[in-house]
Protein backbone atom coordinates (compact mmCIF):
# COMPACT_ATOMS: atom_id res chain seq x y z
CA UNK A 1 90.59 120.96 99.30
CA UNK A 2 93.26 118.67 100.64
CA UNK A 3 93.04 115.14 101.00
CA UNK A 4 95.26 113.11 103.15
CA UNK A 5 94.93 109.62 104.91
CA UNK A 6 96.26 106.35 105.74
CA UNK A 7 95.59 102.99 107.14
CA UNK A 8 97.45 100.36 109.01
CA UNK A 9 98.04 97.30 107.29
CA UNK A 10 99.83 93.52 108.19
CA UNK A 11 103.56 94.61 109.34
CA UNK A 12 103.07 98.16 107.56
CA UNK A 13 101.43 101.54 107.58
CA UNK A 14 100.61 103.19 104.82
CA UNK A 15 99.94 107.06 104.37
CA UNK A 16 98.49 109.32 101.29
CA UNK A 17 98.28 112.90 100.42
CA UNK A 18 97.89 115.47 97.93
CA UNK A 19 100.15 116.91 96.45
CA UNK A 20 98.52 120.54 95.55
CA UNK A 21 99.51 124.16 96.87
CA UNK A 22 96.31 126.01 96.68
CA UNK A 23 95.62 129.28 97.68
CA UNK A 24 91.90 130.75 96.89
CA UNK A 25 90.90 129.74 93.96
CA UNK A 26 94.59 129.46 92.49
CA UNK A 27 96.73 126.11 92.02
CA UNK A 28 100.31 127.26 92.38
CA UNK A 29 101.68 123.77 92.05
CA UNK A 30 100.80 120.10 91.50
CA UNK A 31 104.15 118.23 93.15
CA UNK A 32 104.22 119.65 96.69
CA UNK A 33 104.89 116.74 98.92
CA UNK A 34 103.13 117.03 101.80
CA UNK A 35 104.70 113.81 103.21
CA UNK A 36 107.47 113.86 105.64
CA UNK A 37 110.03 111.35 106.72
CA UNK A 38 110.65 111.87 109.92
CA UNK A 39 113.11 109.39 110.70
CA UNK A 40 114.21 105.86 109.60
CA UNK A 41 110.68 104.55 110.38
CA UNK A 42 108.47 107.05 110.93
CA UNK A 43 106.30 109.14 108.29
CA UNK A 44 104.21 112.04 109.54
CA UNK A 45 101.22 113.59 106.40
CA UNK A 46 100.57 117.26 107.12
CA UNK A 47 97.01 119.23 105.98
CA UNK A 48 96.67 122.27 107.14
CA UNK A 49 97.91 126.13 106.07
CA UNK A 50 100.87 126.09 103.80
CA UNK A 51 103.09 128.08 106.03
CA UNK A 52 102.06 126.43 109.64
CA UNK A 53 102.30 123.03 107.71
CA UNK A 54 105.89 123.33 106.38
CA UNK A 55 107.12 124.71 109.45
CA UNK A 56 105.65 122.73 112.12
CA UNK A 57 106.69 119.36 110.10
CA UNK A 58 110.13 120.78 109.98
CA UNK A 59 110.46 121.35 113.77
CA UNK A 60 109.14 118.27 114.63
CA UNK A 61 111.21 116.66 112.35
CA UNK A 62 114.34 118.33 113.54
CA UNK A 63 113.79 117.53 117.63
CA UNK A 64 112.75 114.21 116.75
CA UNK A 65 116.50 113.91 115.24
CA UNK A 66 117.82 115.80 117.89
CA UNK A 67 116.91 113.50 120.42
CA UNK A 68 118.19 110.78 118.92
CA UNK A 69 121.55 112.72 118.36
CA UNK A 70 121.38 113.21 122.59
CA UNK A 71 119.98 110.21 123.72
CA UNK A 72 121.61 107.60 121.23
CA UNK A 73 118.42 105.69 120.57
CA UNK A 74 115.24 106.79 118.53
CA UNK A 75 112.05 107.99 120.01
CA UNK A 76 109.35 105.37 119.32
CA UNK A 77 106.12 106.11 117.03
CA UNK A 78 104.12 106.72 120.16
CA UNK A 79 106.59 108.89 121.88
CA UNK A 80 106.82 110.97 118.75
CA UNK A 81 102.96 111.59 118.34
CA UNK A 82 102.97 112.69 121.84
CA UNK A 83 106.09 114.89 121.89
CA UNK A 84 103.88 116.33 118.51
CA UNK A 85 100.76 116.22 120.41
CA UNK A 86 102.36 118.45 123.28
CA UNK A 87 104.26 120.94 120.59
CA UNK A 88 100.61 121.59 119.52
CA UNK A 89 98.92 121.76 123.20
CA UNK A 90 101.67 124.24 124.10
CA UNK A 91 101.28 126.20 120.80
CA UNK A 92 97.05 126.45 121.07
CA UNK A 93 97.10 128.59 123.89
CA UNK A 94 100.00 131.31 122.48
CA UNK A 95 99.73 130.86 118.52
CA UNK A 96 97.89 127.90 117.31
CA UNK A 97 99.03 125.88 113.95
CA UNK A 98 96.48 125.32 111.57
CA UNK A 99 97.66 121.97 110.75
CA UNK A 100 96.21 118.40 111.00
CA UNK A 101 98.87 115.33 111.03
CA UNK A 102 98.61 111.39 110.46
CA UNK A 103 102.19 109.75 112.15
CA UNK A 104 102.60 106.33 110.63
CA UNK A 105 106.01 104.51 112.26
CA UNK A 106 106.76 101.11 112.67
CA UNK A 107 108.23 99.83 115.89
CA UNK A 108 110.65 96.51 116.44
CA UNK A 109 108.35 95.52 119.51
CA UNK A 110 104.87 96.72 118.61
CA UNK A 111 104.76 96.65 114.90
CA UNK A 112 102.97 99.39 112.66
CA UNK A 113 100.74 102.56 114.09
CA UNK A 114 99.25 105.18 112.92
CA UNK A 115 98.74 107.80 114.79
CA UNK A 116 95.74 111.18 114.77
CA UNK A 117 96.67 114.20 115.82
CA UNK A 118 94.05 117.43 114.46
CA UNK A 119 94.70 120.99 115.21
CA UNK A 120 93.51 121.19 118.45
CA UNK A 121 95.95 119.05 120.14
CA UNK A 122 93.53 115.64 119.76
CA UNK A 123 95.65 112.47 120.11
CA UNK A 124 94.40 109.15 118.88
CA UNK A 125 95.70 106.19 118.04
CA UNK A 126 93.59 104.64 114.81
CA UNK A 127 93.32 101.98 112.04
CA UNK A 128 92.39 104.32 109.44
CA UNK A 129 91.95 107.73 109.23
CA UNK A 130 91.99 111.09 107.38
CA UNK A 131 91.59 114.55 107.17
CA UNK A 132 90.52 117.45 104.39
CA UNK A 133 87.10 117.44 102.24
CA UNK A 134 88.55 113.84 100.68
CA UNK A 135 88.03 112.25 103.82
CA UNK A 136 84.33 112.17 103.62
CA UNK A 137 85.03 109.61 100.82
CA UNK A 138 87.98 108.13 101.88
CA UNK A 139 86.53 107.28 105.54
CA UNK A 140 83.47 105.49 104.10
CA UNK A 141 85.48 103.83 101.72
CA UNK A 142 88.00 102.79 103.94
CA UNK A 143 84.62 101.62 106.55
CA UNK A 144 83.58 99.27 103.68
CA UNK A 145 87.03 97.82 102.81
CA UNK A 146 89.56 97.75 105.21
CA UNK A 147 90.32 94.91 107.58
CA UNK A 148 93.18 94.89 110.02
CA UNK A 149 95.37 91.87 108.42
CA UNK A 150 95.83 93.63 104.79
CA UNK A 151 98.73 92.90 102.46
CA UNK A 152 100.31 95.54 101.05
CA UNK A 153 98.85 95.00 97.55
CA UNK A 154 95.48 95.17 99.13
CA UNK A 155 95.89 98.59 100.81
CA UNK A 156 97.27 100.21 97.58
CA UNK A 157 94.30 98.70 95.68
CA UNK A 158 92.00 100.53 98.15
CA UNK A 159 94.16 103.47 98.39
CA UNK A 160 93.59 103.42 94.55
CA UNK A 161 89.85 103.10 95.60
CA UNK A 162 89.76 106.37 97.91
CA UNK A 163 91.33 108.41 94.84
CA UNK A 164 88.88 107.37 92.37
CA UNK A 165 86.59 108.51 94.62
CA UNK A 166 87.69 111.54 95.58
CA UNK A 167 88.56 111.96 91.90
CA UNK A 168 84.91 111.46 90.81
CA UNK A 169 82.92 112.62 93.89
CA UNK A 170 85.23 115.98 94.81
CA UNK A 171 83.84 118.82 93.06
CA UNK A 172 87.74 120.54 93.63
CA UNK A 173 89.40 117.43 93.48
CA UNK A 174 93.33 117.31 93.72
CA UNK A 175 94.37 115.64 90.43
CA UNK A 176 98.00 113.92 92.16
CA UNK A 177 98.25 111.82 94.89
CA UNK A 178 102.19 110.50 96.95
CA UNK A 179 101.80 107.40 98.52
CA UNK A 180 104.48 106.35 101.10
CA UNK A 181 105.14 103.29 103.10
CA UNK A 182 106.27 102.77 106.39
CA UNK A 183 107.38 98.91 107.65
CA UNK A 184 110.71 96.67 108.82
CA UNK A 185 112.85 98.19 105.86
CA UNK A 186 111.98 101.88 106.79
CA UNK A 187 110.19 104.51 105.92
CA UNK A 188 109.69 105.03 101.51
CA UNK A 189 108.07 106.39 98.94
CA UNK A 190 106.33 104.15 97.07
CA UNK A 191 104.00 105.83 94.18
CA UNK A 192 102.44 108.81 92.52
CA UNK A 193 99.14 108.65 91.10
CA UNK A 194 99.28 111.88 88.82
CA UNK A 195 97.00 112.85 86.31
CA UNK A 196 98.57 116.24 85.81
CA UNK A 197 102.42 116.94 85.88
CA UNK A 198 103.89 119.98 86.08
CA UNK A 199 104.75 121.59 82.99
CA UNK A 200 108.98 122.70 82.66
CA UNK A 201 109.06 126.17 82.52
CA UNK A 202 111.52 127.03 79.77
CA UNK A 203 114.58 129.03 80.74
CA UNK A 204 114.95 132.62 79.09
């Protein structure tokens, strides 16, 4: 039942997810960040089978960093979703990762993008999107509010729009939510919408 999706805003991207480990019918946490920083300026939001999730983020994290550690200058937001894009093409054909990804970066020449990249290897560069059962809420929400030239206060109020619903509509619905932000200043967290925490497990 995972929900993650994002949206490109006025000088920003913006990208939400989750933040529940399910397996079956059993929650085994509510604080799994499912949001990666990739680099400096780029986020990439991971849904998909724990295992394939955790370590395909990882890799792609780690060659993104080790081409900048070669080549002395960053790969941009597009050449990252299509180095991902080709790690998954190659991968299909031997042993596929179940795992869906929304790259958000922000680029001194071309601004903010977001980037769609599902399981299958499908590359597409969007205003808005999403993936899991939330995005059948999220998407038409998103359809009825977004506009291209959004400040940032007016994407987190619809973000907070697209949880409600997904709160209320979501028969499973996740109860915690990571937002992150992506712009000029870098990539950031920038708030948790939790209803449930995590309770301390007492040492013995």
């Amino acid at each position: 039942m995972e929900c993650v999706f994002g949206l490109v805003g006025e000088g920003f991207a913006v990208v939400v997810a989750d933040t529940s480990a399910v397996h079956s019918i059993l929650v085994h946490k509510s604080n799994e960040d499912k949001i990666m920083v990739l680099d400096s300026h780029k986020l990439i939001a991971a849904s998909g089978e724990p295992g394939d999730r955790v370590q395909f983020t990882e890799y792609i994290q780690k060659n993104v960093a080790l081409y900048q550690f070669r080549n002395g200058i960053p790969l941009t937001t597009a050449a990252a979703a299509n180095f991902t894009r080709g790690e998954l093409a190659t991968a299909l054909r031997k042993n596929p990762y179940s795992v869906n990804i929304l790259l958000a970066g922000y680029d001194k020449e071309t601004g903010p993008s977001l980037y769609y990249i599902d399981y299958i290897a499908t590359l597409h560069k969007v205003d808005k999107g999403a993936f899991g059962y939330g995005s059948y809420f999220s998407l038409s929400t998103m359809d009825r509010h977004y506009h291209s030239r959004m400040s940032v206060e007016e994407a987190i109020d619809l973000v907070d729009k697209c949880i409600i619903e997904i709160r209320s509509r979501l028969v499973v619905a996740p109860p915690n939510f990571v937002i992150k932000i992506v712009d000029k200043d870098g990539a950031r967290e920038y708030a948790w919408r939790e209803t449930v925490k995590d309770a301390d497990v007492a040492s013995a």
